[in-house]
Protein backbone atom coordinates (compact mmCIF):
# COMPACT_ATOMS: atom_id res chain seq x y z
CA UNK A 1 -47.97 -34.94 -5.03
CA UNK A 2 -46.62 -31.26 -5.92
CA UNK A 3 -44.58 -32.52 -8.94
CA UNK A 4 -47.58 -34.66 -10.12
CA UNK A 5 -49.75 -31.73 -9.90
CA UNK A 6 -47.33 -29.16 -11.38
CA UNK A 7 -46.88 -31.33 -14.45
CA UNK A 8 -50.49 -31.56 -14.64
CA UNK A 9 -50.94 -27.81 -14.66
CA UNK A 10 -47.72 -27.27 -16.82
CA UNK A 11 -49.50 -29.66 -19.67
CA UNK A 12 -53.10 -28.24 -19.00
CA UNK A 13 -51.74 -24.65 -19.35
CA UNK A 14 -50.61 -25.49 -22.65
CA UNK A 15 -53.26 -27.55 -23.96
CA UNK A 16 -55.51 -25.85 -26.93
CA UNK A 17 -59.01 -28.09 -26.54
CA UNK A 18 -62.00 -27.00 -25.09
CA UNK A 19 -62.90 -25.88 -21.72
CA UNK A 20 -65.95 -24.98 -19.56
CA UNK A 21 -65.22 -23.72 -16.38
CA UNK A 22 -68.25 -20.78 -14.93
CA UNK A 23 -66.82 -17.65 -13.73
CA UNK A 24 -68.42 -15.58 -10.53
CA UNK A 25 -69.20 -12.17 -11.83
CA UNK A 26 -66.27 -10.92 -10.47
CA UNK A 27 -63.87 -13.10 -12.56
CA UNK A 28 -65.59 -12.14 -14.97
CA UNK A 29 -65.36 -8.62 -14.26
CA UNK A 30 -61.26 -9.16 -14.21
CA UNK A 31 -61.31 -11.31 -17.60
CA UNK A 32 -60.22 -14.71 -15.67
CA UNK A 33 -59.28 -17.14 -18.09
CA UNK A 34 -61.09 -19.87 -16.83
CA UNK A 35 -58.36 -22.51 -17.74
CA UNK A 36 -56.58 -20.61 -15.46
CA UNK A 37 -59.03 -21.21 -12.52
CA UNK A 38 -59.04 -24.69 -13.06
CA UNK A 39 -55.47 -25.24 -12.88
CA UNK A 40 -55.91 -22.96 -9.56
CA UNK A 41 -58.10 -25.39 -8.21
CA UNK A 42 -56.68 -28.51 -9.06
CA UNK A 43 -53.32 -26.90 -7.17
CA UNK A 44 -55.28 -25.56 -4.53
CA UNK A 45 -53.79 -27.40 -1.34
CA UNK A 46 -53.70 -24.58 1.36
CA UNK A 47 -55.57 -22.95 3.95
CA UNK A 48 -56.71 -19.35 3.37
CA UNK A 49 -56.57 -16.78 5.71
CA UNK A 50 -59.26 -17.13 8.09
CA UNK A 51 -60.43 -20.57 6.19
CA UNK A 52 -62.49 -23.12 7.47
CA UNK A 53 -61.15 -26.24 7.32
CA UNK A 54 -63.83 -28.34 7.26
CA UNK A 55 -64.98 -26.41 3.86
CA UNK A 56 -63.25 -27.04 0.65
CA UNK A 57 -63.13 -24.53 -2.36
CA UNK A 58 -64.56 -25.76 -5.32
CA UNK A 59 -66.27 -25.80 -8.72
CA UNK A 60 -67.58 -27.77 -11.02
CA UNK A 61 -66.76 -27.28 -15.16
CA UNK A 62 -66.13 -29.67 -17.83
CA UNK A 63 -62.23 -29.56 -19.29
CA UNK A 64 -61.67 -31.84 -22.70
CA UNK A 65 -58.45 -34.04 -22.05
CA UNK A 66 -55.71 -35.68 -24.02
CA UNK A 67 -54.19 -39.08 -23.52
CA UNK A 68 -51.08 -37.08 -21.85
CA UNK A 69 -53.14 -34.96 -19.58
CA UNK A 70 -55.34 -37.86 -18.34
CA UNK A 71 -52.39 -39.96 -17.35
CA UNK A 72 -51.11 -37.13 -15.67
CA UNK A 73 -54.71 -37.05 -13.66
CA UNK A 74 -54.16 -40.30 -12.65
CA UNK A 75 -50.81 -39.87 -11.42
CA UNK A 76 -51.86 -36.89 -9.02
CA UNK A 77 -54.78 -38.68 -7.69
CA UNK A 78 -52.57 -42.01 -7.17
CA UNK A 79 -50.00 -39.43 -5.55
CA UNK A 80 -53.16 -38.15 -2.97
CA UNK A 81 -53.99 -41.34 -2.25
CA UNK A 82 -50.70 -42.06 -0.64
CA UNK A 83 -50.57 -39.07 1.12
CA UNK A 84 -53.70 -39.59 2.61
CA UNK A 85 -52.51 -43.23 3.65
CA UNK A 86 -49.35 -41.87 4.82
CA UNK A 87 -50.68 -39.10 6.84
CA UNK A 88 -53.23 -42.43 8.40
CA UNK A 89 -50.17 -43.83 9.39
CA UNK A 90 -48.32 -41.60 11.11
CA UNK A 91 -51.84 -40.10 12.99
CA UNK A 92 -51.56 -43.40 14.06
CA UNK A 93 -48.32 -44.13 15.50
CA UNK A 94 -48.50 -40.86 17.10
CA UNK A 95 -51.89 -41.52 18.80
CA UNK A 96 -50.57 -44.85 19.95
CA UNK A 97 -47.70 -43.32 21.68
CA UNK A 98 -49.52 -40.42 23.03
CA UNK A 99 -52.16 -43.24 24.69
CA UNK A 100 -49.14 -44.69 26.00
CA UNK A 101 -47.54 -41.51 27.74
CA UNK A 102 -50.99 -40.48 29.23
CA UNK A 103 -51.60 -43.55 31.36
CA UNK A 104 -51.83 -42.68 34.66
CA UNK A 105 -53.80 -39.32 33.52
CA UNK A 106 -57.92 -39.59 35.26
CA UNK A 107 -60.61 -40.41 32.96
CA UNK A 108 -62.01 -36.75 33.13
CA UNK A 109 -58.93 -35.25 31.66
CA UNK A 110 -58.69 -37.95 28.81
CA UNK A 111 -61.94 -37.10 28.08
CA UNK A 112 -61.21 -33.54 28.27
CA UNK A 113 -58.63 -34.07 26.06
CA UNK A 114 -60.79 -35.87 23.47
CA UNK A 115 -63.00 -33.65 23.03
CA UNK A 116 -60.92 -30.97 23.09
CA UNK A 117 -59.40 -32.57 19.96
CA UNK A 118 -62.19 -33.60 18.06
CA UNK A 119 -62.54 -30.89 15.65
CA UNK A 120 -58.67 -30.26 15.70
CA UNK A 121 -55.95 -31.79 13.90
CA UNK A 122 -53.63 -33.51 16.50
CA UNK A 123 -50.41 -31.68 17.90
CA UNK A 124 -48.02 -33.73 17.57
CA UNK A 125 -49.13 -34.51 13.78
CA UNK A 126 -49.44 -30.63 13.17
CA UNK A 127 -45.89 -30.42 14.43
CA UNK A 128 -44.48 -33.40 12.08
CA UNK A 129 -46.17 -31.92 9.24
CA UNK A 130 -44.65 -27.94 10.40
CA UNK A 131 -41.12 -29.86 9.89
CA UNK A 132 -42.29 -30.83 6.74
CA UNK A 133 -43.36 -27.42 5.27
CA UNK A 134 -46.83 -28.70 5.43
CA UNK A 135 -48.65 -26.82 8.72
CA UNK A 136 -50.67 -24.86 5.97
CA UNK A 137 -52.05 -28.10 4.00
CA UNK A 138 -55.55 -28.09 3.76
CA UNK A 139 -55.90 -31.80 4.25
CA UNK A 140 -59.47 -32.44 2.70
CA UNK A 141 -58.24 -30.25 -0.49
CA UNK A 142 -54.95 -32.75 -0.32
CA UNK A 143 -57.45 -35.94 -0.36
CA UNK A 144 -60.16 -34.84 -3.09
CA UNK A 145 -59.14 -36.80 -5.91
CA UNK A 146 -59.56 -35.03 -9.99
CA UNK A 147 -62.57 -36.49 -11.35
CA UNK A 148 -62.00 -37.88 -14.77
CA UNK A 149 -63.38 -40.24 -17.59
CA UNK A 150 -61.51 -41.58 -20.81
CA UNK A 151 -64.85 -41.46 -22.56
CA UNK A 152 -66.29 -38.12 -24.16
CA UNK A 153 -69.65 -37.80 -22.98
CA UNK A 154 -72.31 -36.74 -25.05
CA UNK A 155 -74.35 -34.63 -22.18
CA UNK A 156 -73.81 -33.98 -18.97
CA UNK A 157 -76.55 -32.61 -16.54
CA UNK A 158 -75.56 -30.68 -13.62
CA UNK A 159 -77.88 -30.49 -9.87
CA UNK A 160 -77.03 -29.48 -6.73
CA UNK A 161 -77.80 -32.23 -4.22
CA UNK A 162 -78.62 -30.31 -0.70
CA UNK A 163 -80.85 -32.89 1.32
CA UNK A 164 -77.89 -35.31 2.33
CA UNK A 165 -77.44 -35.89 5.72
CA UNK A 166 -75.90 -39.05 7.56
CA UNK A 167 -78.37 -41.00 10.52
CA UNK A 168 -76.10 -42.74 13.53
CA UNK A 169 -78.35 -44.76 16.03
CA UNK A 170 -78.14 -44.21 19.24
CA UNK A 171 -79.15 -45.66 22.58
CA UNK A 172 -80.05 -44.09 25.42
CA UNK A 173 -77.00 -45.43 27.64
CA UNK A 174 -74.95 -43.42 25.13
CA UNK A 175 -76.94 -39.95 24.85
CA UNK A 176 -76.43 -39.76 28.91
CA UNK A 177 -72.70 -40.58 28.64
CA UNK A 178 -72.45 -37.66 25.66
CA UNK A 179 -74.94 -35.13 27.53
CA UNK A 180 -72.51 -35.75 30.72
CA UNK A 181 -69.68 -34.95 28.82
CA UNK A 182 -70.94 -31.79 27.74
CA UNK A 183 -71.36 -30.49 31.30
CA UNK A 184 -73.88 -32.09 34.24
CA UNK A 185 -73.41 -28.97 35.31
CA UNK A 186 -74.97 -26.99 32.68
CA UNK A 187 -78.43 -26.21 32.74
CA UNK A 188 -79.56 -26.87 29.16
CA UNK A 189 -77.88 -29.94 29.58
CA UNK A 190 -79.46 -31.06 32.41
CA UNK A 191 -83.13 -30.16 30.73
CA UNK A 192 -82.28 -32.30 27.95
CA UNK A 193 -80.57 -35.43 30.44
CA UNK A 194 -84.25 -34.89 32.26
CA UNK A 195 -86.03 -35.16 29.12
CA UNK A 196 -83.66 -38.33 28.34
CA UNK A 197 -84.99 -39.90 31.56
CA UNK A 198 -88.38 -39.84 30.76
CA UNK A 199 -87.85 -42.25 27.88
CA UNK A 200 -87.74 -46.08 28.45
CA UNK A 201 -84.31 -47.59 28.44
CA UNK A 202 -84.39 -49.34 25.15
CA UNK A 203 -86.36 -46.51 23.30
CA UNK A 204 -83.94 -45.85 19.95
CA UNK A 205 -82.75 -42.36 18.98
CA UNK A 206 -80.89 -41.02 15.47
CA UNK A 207 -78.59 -38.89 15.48
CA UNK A 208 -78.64 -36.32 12.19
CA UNK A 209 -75.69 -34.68 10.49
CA UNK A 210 -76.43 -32.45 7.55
CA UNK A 211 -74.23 -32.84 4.54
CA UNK A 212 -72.81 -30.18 2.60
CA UNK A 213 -74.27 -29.21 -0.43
CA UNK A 214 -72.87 -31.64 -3.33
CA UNK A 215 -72.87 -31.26 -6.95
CA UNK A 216 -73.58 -34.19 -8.80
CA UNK A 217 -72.94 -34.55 -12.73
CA UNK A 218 -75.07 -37.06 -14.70
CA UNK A 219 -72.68 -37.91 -17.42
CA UNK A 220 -74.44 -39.55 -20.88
CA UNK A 221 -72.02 -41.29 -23.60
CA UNK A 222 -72.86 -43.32 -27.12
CA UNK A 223 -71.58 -46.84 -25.37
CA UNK A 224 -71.09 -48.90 -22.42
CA UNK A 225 -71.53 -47.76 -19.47
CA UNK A 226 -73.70 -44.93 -21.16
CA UNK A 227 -74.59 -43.12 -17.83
CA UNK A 228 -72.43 -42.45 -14.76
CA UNK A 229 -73.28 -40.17 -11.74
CA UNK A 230 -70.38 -38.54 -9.76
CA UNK A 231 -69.79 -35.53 -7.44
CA UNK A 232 -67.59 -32.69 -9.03
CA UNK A 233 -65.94 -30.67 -6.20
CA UNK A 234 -63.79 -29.50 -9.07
CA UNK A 235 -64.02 -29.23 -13.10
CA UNK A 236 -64.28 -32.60 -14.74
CA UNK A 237 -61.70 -33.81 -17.30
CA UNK A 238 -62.83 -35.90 -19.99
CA UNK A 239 -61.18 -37.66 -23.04
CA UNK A 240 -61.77 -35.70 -25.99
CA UNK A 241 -62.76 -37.19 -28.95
CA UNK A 242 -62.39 -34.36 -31.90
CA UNK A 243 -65.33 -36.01 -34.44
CA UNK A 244 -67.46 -35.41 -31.22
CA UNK A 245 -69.02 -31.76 -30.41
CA UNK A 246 -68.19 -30.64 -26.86
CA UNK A 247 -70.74 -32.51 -24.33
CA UNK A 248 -73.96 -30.40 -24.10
CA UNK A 249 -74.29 -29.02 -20.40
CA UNK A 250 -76.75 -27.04 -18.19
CA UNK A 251 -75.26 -23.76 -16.36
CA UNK A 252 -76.59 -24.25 -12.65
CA UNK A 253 -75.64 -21.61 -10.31
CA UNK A 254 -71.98 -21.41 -8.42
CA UNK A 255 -73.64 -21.43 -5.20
CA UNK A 256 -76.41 -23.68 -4.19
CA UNK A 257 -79.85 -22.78 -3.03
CA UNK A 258 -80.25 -22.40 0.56
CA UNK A 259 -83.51 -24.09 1.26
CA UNK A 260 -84.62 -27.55 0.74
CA UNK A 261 -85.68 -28.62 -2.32
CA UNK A 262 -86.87 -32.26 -2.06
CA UNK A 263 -90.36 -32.80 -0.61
CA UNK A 264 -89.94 -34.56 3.24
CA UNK A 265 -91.22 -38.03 2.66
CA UNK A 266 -94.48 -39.14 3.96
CA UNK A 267 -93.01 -42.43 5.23
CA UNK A 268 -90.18 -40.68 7.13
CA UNK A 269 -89.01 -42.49 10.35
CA UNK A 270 -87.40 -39.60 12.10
CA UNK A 271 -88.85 -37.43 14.29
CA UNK A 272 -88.49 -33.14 12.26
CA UNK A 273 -87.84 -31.65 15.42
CA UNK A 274 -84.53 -32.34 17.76
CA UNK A 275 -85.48 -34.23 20.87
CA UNK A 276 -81.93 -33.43 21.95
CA UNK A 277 -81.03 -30.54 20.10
CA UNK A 278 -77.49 -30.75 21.53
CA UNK A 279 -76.59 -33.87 20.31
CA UNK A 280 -78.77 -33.30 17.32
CA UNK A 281 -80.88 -36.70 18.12
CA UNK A 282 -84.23 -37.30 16.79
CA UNK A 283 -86.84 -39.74 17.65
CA UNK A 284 -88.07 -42.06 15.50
CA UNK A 285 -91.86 -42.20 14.84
């Protein structure tokens, strides 16, 4: 994956057709070249210092392509792919055998354990990736794949998209087995287990995660497919086609508004408020 990508920055760094890429005011300030900041990004595979891992770094921009440079795209994002597979794998095999050595451990601590882990990358993979060199990969900047097109488009509109959110159902049996896991003895945890009781066993609950904020390019060409939607976590390349002028664009802001936009539908199932706020569940109207 670091050869693909350095080839891919060697050719882009050398490449004379157009690029859009916005610049923060400070980049600005220091006369980035914003060719330069894409390649950046595209290479971008580490943590930062004090970085959250469960946030990428990203930008959107629009970065005409030749033949060369696309094929070089698609070898970097075939080259993720199977990193992504073979880091599967091996999280894998090492979670089998750790289920195997921790047999005769009680339920408690294996569920200690668990949850201990769930926001956490496993130990022993962090160690077979520290053997590696890799300790410092940023895994979800690893996986993002270069968004591309061999067609020039002729516009491309730009939005941030901040409502998403995923909805898991959930029963009641489960909400009491979570809450209990959290702590029985807790007391905002018993509140909420109280509040759980006063429901009737088969009364459904949804449990709300909100997305981060996406942004979404609807791309326009002259022929088949003639539209396409995608989400650009970094600068889109496109095939350049010199008798065409360079796709016209909106400039939306680097950083996305912090309150919703979108109207809460009248016909909304769920519940606003948190009936569990620790578990983020909802009930449905």
């Amino acid at each position: 994956m670091a050869a693909t990508l350095s080839a891919l920055a060697q050719q882009l760094r050398s490449s004379t057709l157009p690029v859009w890429v916005p610049l923060t005011e400070q980049e600005q300030a220091s006369s980035t070249d914003p060719r330069q900041k894409a390649i950046e990004l595209y290479c971008d595979l580490w943590h930062s210092d004090g970085g959250d891992g469960r946030r990428t770094r990203s930008c959107h921009g629009l970065i005409a392509a030749d033949p060369p440079l696309l094929a070089l795209a698609h070898q970097a994002n075939q080259a993720k792919s199977d990193f992504r597979q073979a880091l599967w794998a091996l999280k894998q095999k090492l979670s089998s055998t750790e289920q195997a050595s921790k047999l005769t451990t009680t339920v408690k601590q294996q569920t200690d354990q668990i949850v201990a882990r769930l926001n956490q990358r496993p130990n022993a993979l962090r160690e077979a990736l520290g053997h590696k060199g890799l300790a410092r990969r940023h895994l979800k900047q690893c996986y993002r794949l270069i968004p591309s097109t061999d067609q020039h488009p002729l516009r491309v509109g730009l939005n941030w998209y901040t409502s998403g959110r995923s909805i898991k159902r959930f029963s009641q049996q489960q909400a009491q087995q979570a809450l209990a896991r959290m702590g029985l003895d807790k007391p905002h945890i018993q509140l909420q287990i109280d509040r759980l009781n006063q429901l009737s066993a088969n009364t459904p609950l949804a449990q709300i995660q909100q997305q981060a904020p996406l942004m979404r390019a609807n791309l326009t060409f002259d022929c088949a497919p003639y539209r396409q939607a995608m989400n650009l976590s970094l600068p889109l390349l496109f095939g350049y086609d010199p008798q065409q002028p360079f796709p016209e664009h909106n400039d939306p802001s680097l950083i996305p508004q912090s309150e919703r936009q979108r109207q809460i539908r009248s016909d909304c199932r769920i519940e606003a408020e948190a009936f569990l706020p620790s578990l983020r569940l909802h009930l449905y109207r």
